[in-house]
Protein backbone atom coordinates (compact mmCIF):
# COMPACT_ATOMS: atom_id res chain seq x y z
CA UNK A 1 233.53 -4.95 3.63
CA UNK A 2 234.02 -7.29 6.45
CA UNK A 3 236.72 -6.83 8.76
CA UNK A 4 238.33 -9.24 11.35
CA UNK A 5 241.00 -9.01 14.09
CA UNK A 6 244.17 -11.29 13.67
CA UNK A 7 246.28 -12.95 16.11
CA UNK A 8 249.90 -13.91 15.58
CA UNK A 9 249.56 -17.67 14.75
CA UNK A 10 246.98 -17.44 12.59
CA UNK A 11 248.86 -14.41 10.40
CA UNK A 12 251.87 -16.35 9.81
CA UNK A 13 250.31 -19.99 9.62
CA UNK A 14 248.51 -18.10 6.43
CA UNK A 15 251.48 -16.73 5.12
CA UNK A 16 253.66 -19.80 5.79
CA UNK A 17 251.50 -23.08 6.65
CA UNK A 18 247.70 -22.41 5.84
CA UNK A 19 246.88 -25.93 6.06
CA UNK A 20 247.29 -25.39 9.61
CA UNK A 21 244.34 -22.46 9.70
CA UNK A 22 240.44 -24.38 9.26
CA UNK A 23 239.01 -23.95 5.70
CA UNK A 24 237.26 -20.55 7.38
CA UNK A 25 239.64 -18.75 8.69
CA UNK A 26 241.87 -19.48 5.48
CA UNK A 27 238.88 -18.41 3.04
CA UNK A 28 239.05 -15.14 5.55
CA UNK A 29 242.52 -13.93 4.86
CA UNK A 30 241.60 -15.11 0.78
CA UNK A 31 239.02 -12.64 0.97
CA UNK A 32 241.51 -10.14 2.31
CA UNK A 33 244.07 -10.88 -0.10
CA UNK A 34 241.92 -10.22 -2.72
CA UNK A 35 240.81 -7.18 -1.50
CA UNK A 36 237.30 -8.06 -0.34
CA UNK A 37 237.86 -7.95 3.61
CA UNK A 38 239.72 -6.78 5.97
CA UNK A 39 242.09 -7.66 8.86
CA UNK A 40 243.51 -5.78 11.12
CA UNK A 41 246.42 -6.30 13.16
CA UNK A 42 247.16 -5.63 16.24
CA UNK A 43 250.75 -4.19 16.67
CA UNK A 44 251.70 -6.91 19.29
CA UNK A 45 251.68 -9.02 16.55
CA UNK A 46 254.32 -7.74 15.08
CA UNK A 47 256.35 -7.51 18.66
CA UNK A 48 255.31 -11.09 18.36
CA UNK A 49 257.01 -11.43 14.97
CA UNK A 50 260.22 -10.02 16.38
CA UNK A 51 260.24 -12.47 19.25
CA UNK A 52 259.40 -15.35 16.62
CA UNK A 53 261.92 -14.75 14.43
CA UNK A 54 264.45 -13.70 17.15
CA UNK A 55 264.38 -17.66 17.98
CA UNK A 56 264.89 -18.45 14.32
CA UNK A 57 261.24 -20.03 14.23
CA UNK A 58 260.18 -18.12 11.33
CA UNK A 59 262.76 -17.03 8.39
CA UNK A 60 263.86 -13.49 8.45
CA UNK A 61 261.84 -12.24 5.44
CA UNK A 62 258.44 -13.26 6.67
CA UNK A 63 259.34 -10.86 9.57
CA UNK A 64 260.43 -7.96 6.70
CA UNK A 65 257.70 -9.11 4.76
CA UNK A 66 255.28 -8.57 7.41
CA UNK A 67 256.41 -4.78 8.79
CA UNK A 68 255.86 -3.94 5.05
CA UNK A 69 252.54 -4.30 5.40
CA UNK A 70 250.54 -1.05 4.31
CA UNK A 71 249.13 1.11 7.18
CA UNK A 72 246.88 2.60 4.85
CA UNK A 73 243.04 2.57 6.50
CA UNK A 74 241.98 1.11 3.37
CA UNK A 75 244.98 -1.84 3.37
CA UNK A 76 243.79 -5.25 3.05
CA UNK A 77 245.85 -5.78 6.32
CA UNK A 78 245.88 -2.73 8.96
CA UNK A 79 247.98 -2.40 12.05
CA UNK A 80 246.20 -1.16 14.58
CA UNK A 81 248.12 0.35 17.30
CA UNK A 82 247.73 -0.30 21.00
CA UNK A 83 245.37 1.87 22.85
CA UNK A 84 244.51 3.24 26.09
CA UNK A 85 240.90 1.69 25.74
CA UNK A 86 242.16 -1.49 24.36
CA UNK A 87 245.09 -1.68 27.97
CA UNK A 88 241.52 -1.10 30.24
CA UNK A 89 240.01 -4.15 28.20
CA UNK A 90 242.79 -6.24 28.44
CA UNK A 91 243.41 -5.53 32.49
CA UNK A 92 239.56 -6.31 32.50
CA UNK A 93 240.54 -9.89 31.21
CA UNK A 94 242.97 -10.45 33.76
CA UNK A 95 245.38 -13.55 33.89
CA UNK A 96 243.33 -16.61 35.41
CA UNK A 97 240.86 -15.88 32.23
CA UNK A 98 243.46 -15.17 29.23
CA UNK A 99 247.21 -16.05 30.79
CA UNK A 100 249.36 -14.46 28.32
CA UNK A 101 249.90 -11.17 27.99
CA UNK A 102 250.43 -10.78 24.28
CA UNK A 103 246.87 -12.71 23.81
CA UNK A 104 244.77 -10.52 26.18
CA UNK A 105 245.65 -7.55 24.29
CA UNK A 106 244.50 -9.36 20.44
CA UNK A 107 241.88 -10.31 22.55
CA UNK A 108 241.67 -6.91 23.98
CA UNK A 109 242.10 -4.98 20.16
CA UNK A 110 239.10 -7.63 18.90
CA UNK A 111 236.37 -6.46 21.85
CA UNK A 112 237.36 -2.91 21.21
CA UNK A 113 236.56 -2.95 17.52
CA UNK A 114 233.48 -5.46 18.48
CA UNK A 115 235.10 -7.51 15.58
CA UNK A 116 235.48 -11.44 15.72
CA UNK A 117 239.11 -12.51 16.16
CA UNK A 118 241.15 -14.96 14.33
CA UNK A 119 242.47 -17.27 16.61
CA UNK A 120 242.79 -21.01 17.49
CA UNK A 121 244.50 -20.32 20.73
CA UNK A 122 242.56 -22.73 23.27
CA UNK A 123 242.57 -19.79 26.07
CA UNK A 124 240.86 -17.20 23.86
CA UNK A 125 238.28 -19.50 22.77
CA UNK A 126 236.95 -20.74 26.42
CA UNK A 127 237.61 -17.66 28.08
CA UNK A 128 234.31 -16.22 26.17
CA UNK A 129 234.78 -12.58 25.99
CA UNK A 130 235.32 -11.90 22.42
CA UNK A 131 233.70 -13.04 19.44
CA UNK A 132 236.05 -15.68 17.47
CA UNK A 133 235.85 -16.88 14.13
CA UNK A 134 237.48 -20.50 13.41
């Protein structure tokens, strides 16, 4: 089963806009919702959520929706937690190549697993270090 890495745009522009994702990355998480790969999440995502939804920029049950999500290792969608390993790849990033903080540590989860990463974000993509699927 293929897996991928997620960041926090792309999750909830599937869940609430996926016009917004390109046809791949939205035939990625179709595959996952039907059970034929798999994405994992990094748990600043879902700090991310909080943050998100704190500001009223996503509704409240896309935020309950989303820390429902089965931590099963087998789960379509995964949370992964954040790990020692992942922190030493994401201070190898630094800030003049990935500026903030949130998205050097997706990036960071993605080059730990050596999985391609989900993403959009302009930063990610020229900065080079991970492998990114769009």
């Amino acid at each position: 089963m293929s897996q991928y890495v997620t960041d926090t745009h792309s999750l909830i522009w599937h869940l609430t806009q996926p016009r917004k994702l390109s046809s791949k990355i939205r035939r990625v998480f179709q595959e996952a919702d039907q059970g034929q790969a798999q994405i994992l999440v990094p748990s600043i995502v879902l700090i991310e959520v909080i943050f998100i939804g704190d500001r009223q920029r996503i509704p409240d049950s896309l935020v309950n929706r989303l820390f429902k999500m089965d931590e099963a290792p087998d789960a379509a969608y995964q949370v992964v937690p954040l790990s020692k390993a992942v922190a030493v790849i994401a201070r190898d990033f630094g800030p003049a190549v990935i500026p903030e903080m949130a998205d050097r540590i997706i990036a960071a989860t993605a080059k730990y697993f050596d999985l391609p990463l989900l993403t959009s974000d302009t930063a990610i993509l020229a900065s080079g270090l991970v492998k990114v699927y769009q």
